[in-house]
C-alpha atoms as a PDB file:
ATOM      1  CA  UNK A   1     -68.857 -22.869 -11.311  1.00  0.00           C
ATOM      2  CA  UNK A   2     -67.494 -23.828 -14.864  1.00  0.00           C
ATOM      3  CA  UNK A   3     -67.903 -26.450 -16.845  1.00  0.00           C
ATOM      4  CA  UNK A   4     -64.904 -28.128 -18.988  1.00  0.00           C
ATOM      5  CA  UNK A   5     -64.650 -30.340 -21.648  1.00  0.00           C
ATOM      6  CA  UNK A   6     -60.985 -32.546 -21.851  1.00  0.00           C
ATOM      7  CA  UNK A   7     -60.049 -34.699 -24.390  1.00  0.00           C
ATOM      8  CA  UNK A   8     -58.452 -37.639 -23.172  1.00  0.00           C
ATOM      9  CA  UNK A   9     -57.068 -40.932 -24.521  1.00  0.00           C
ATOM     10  CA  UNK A  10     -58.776 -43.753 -23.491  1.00  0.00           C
ATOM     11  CA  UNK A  11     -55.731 -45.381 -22.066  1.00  0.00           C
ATOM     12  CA  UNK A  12     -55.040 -41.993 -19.490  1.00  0.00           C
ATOM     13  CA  UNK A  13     -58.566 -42.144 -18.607  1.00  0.00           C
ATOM     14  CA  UNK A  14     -57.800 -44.106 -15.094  1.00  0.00           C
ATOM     15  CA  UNK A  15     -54.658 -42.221 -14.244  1.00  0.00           C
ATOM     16  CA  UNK A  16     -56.964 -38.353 -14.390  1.00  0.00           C
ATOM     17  CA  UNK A  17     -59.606 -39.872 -12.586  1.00  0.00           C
ATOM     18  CA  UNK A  18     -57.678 -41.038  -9.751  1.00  0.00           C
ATOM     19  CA  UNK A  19     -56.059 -37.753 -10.205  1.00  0.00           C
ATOM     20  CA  UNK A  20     -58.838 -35.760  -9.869  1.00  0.00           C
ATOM     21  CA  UNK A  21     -60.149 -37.751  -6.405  1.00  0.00           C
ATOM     22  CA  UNK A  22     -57.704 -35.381  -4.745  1.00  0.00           C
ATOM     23  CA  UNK A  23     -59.913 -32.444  -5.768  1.00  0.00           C
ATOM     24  CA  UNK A  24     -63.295 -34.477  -5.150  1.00  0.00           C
ATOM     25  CA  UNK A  25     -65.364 -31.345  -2.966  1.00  0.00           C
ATOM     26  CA  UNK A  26     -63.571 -29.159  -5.559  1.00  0.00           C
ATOM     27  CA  UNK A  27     -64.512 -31.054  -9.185  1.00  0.00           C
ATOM     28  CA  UNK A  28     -67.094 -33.314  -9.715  1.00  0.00           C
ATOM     29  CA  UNK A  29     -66.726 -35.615 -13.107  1.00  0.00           C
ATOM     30  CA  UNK A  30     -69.623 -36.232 -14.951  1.00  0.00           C
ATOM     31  CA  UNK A  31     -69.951 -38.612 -18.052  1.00  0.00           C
ATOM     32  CA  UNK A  32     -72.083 -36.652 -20.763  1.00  0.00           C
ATOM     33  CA  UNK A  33     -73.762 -39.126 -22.593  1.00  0.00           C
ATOM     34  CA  UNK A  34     -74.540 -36.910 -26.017  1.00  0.00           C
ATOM     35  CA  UNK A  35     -70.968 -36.597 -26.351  1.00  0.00           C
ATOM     36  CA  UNK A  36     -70.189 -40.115 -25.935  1.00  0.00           C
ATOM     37  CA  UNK A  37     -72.776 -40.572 -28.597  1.00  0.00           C
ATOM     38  CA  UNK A  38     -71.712 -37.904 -30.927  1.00  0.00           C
ATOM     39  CA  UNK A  39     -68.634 -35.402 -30.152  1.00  0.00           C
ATOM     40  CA  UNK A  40     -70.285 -32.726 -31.828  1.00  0.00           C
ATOM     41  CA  UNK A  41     -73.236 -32.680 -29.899  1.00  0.00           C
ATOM     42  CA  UNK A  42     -73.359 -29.367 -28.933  1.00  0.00           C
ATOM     43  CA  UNK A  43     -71.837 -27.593 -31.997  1.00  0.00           C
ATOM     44  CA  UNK A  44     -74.556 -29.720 -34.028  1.00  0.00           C
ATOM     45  CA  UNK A  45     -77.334 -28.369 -31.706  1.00  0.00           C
ATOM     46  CA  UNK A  46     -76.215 -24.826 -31.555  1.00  0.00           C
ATOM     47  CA  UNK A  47     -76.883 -24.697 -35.808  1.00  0.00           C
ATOM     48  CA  UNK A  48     -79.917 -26.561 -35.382  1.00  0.00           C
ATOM     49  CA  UNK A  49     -81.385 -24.278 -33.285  1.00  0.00           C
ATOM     50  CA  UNK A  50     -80.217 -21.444 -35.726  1.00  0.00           C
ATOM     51  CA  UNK A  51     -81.687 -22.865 -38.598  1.00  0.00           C
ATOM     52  CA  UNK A  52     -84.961 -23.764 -36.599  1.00  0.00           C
ATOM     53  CA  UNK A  53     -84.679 -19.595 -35.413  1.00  0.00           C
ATOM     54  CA  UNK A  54     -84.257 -18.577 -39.557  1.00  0.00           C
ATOM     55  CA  UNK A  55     -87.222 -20.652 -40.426  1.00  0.00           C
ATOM     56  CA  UNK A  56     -89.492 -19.115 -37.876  1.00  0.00           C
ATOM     57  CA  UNK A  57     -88.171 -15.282 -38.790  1.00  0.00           C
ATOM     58  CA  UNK A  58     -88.415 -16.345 -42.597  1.00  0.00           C
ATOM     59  CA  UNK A  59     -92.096 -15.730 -44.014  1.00  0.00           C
ATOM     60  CA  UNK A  60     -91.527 -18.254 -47.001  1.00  0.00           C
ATOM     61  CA  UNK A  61     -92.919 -21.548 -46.487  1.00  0.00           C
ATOM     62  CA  UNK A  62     -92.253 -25.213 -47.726  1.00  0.00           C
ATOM     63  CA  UNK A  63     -94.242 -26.271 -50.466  1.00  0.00           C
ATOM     64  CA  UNK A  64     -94.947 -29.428 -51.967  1.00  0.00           C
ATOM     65  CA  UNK A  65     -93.072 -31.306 -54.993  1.00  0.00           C
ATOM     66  CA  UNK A  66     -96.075 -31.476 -57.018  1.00  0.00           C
ATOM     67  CA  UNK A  67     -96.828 -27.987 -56.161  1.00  0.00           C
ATOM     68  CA  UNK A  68     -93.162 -26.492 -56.975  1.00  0.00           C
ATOM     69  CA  UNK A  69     -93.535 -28.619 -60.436  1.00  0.00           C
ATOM     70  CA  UNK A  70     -96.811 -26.404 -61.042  1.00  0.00           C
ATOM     71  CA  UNK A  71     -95.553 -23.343 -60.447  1.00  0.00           C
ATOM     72  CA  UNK A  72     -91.982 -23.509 -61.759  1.00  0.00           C
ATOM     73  CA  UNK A  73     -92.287 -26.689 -64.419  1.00  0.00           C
ATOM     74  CA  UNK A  74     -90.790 -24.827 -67.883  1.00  0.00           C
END
């Protein structure tokens, strides 16, 4: 099975679904509701969970305002 992502305007929206009925034990349509939401979902997930990966492999840490002014203030 494969999943696929179409673009569609709004107004041909009607006319591929009653397309696709033809093919209904073949394709099954699914509304995915972070896309709806955000059409980057996915791409915007795929960095987060890079960055989130970096920070774990990274030994720095975060450190405070008051403690960077300490340390680094001139």
């Amino acid at each position: 099975m494969q999943t696929v992502t179409l673009e569609v305007q709004d107004s041909f929206v009607p006319n591929l679904l009653s397309y696709l009925k033809q093919f209904k034990n073949e394709v099954k349509v699914c509304n995915d509701k972070n896309l709806e939401h955000d059409p980057y979902f996915y791409e915007r997930q795929k960095e987060l969970i890079q960055i989130r990966e970096d920070i774990k492999k990274d030994p720095s840490r975060l450190i405070s305002f008051d403690e960077f002014e300490l340390k680094y203030a001139n």
